[in-house]
C-alpha atoms as a PDB file:
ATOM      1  CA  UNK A   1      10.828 -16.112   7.394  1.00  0.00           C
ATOM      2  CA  UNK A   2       9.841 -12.900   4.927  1.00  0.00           C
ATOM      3  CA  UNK A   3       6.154 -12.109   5.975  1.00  0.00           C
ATOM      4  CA  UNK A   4       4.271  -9.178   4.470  1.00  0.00           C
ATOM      5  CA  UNK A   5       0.950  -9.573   6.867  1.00  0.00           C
ATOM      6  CA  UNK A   6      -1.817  -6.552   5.364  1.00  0.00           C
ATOM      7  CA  UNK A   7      -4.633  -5.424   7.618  1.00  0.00           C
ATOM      8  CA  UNK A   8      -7.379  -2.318   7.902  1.00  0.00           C
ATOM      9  CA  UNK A   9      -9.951  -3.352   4.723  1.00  0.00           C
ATOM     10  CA  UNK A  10     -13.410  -3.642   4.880  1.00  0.00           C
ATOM     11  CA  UNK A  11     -16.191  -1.835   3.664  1.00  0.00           C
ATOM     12  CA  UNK A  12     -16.318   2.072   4.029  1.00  0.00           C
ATOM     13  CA  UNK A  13     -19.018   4.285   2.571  1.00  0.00           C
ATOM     14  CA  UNK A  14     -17.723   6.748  -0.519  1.00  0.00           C
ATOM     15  CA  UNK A  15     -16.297   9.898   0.653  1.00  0.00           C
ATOM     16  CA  UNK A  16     -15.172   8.158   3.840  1.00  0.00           C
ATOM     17  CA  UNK A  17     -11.448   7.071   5.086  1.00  0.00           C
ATOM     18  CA  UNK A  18      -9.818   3.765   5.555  1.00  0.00           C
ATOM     19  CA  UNK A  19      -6.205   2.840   7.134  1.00  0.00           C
ATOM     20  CA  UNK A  20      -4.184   0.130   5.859  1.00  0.00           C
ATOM     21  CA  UNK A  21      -1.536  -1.587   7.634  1.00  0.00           C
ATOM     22  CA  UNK A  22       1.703  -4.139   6.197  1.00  0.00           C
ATOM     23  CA  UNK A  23       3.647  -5.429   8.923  1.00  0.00           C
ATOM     24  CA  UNK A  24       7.384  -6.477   7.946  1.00  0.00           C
ATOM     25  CA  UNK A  25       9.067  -9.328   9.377  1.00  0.00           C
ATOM     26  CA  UNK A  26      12.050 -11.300   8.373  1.00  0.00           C
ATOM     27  CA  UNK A  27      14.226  -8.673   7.132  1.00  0.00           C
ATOM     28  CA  UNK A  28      15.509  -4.855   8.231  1.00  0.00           C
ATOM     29  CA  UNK A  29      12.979  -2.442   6.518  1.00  0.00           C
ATOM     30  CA  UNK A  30      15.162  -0.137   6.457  1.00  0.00           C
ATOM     31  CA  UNK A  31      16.972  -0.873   3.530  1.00  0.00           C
ATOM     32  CA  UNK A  32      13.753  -1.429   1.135  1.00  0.00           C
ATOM     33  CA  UNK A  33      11.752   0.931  -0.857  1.00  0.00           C
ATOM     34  CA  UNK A  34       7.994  -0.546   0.407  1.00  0.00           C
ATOM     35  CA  UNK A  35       4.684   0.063  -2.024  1.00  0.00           C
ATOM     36  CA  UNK A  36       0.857  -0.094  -2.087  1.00  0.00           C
ATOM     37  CA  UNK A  37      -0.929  -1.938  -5.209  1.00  0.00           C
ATOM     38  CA  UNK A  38      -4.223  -2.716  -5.922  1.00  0.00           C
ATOM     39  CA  UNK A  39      -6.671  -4.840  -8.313  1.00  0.00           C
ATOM     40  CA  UNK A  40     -10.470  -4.286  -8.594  1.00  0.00           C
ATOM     41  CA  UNK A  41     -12.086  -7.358 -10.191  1.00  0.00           C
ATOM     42  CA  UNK A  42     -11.554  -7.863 -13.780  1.00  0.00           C
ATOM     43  CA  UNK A  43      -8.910  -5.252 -14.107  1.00  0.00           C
ATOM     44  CA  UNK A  44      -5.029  -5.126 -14.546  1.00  0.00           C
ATOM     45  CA  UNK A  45      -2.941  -4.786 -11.220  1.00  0.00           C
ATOM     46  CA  UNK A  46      -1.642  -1.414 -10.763  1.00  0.00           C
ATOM     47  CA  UNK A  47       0.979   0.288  -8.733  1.00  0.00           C
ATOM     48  CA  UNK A  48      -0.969   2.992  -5.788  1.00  0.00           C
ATOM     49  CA  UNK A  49       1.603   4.758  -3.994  1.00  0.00           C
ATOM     50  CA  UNK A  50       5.513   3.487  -3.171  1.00  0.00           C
ATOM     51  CA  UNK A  51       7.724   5.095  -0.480  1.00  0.00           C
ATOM     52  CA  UNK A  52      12.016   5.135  -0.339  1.00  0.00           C
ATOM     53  CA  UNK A  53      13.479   3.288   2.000  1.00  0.00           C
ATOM     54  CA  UNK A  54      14.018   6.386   4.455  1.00  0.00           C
ATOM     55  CA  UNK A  55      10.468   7.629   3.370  1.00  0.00           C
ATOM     56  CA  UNK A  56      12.009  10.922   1.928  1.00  0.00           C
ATOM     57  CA  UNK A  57      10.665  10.311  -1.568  1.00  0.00           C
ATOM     58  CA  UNK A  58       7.417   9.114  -2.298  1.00  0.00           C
ATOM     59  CA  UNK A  59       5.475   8.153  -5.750  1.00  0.00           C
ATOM     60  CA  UNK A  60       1.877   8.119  -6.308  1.00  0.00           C
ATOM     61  CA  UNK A  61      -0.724   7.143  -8.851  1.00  0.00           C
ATOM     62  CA  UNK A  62      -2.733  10.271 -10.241  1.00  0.00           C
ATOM     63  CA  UNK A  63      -5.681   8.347  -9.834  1.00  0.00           C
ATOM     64  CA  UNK A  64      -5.217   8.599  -5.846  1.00  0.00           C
ATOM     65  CA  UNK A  65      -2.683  11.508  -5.589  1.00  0.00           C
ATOM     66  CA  UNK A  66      -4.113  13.965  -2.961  1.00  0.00           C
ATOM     67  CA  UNK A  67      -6.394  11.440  -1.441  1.00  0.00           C
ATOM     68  CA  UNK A  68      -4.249   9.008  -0.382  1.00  0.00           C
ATOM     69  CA  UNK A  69      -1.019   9.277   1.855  1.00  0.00           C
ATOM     70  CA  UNK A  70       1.423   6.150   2.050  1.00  0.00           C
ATOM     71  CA  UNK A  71       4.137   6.544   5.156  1.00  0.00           C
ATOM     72  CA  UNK A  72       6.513   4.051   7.027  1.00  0.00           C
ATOM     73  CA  UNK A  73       7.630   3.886  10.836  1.00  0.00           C
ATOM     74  CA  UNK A  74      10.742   1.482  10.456  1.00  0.00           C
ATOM     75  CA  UNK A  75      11.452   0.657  14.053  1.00  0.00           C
ATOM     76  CA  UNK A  76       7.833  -0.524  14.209  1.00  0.00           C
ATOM     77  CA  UNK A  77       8.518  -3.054  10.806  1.00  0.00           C
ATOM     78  CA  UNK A  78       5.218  -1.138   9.578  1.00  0.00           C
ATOM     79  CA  UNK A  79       3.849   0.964   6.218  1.00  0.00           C
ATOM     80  CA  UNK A  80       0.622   2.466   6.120  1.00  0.00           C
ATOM     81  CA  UNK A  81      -1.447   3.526   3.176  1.00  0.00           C
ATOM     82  CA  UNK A  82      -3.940   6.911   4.500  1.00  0.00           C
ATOM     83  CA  UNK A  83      -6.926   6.660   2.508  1.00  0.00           C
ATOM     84  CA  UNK A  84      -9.204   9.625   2.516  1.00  0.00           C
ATOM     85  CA  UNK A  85     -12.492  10.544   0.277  1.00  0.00           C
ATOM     86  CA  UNK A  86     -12.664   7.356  -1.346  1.00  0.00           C
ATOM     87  CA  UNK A  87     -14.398   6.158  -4.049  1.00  0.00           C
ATOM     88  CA  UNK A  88     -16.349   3.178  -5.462  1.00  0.00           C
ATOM     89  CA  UNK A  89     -13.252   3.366  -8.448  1.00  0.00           C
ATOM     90  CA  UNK A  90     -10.874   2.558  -5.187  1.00  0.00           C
ATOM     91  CA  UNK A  91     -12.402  -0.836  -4.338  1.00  0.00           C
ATOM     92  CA  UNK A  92      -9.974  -3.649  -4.827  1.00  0.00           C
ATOM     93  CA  UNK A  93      -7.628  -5.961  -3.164  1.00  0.00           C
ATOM     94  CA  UNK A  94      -4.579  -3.937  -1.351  1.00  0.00           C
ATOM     95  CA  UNK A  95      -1.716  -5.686  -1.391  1.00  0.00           C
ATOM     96  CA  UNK A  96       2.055  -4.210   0.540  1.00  0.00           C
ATOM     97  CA  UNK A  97       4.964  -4.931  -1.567  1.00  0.00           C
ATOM     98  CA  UNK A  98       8.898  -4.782  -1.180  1.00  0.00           C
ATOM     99  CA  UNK A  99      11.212  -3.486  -4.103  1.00  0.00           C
ATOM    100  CA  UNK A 100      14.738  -4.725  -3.775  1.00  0.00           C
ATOM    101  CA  UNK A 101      16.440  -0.964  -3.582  1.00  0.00           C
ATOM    102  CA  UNK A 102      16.023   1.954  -1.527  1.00  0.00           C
ATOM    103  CA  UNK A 103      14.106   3.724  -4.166  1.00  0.00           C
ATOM    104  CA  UNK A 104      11.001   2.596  -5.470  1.00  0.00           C
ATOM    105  CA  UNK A 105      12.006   0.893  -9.056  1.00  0.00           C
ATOM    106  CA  UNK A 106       9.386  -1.319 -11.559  1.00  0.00           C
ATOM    107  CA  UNK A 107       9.372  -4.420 -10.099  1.00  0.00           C
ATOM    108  CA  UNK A 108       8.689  -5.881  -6.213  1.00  0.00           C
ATOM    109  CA  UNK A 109      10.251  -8.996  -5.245  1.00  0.00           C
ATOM    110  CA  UNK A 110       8.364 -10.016  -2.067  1.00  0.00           C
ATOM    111  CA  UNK A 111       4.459  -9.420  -1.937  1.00  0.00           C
ATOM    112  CA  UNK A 112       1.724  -9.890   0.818  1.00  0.00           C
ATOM    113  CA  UNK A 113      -1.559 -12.284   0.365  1.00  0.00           C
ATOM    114  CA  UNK A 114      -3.486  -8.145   0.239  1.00  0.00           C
ATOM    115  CA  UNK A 115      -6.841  -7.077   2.245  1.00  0.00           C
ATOM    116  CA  UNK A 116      -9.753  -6.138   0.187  1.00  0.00           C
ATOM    117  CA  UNK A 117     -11.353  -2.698   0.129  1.00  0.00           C
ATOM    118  CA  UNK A 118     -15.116  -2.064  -0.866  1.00  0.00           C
ATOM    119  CA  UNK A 119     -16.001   1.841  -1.207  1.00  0.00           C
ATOM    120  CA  UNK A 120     -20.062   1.033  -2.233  1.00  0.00           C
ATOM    121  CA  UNK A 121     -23.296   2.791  -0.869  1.00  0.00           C
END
């Protein structure tokens, strides 16, 4: 069965750094673009960072661009999201998604349940 299985959130102080984790199983990673998303409460859902299927091309949001670092390892069925000097603007749920291509296009069609992230003081 198609599992997208999110780990790494908690709480983390601003300013400090936070790993996420989506591990794949069910189908070969290696032919999907894989992204990040994220919703803070009472906002719209919005895309964070998506990388091609061979992780040569990589999109991210300017909100987290230079902060953030999303990567793949496809033998290991894993993407990571790298978060560094966050912010109290970052907090939200995390959620991995798949995009049916090898290039990152508008719309995912298989999505994890997400982990949350709280960047608070």
């Amino acid at each position: 069965q198609l599992q997208l299985v999110e780990s790494g959130g908690g709480l983390v102080q601003p300013g400090g750094s936070q790993r996420l984790s989506c591990a794949a199983s069910g189908f070969t990673l290696d032919y999907y673009a894989m992204g990040w998303f994220r919703q803070a409460p009472g906002k719209e859902r919005e895309g964070v960072a998506c990388i091609s299927s061979s992780g040569q091309i990589t999109n991210y949001a300017d909100s987290v661009r230079g902060r953030f670092t999303i990567s793949r390892d496809n033998p290991k069925n894993t993407v990571y999201l790298q978060m560094n000097s966050l912010k109290p603007e970052d907090t939200g749920n995390y959620s991995c998604a798949r995009y049916p291509h090898r290039l990152c296009t508008r719309s995912a069609d298989y999505w994890g349940q997400g982990t949350q992230v709280t960047v608070s003081s």
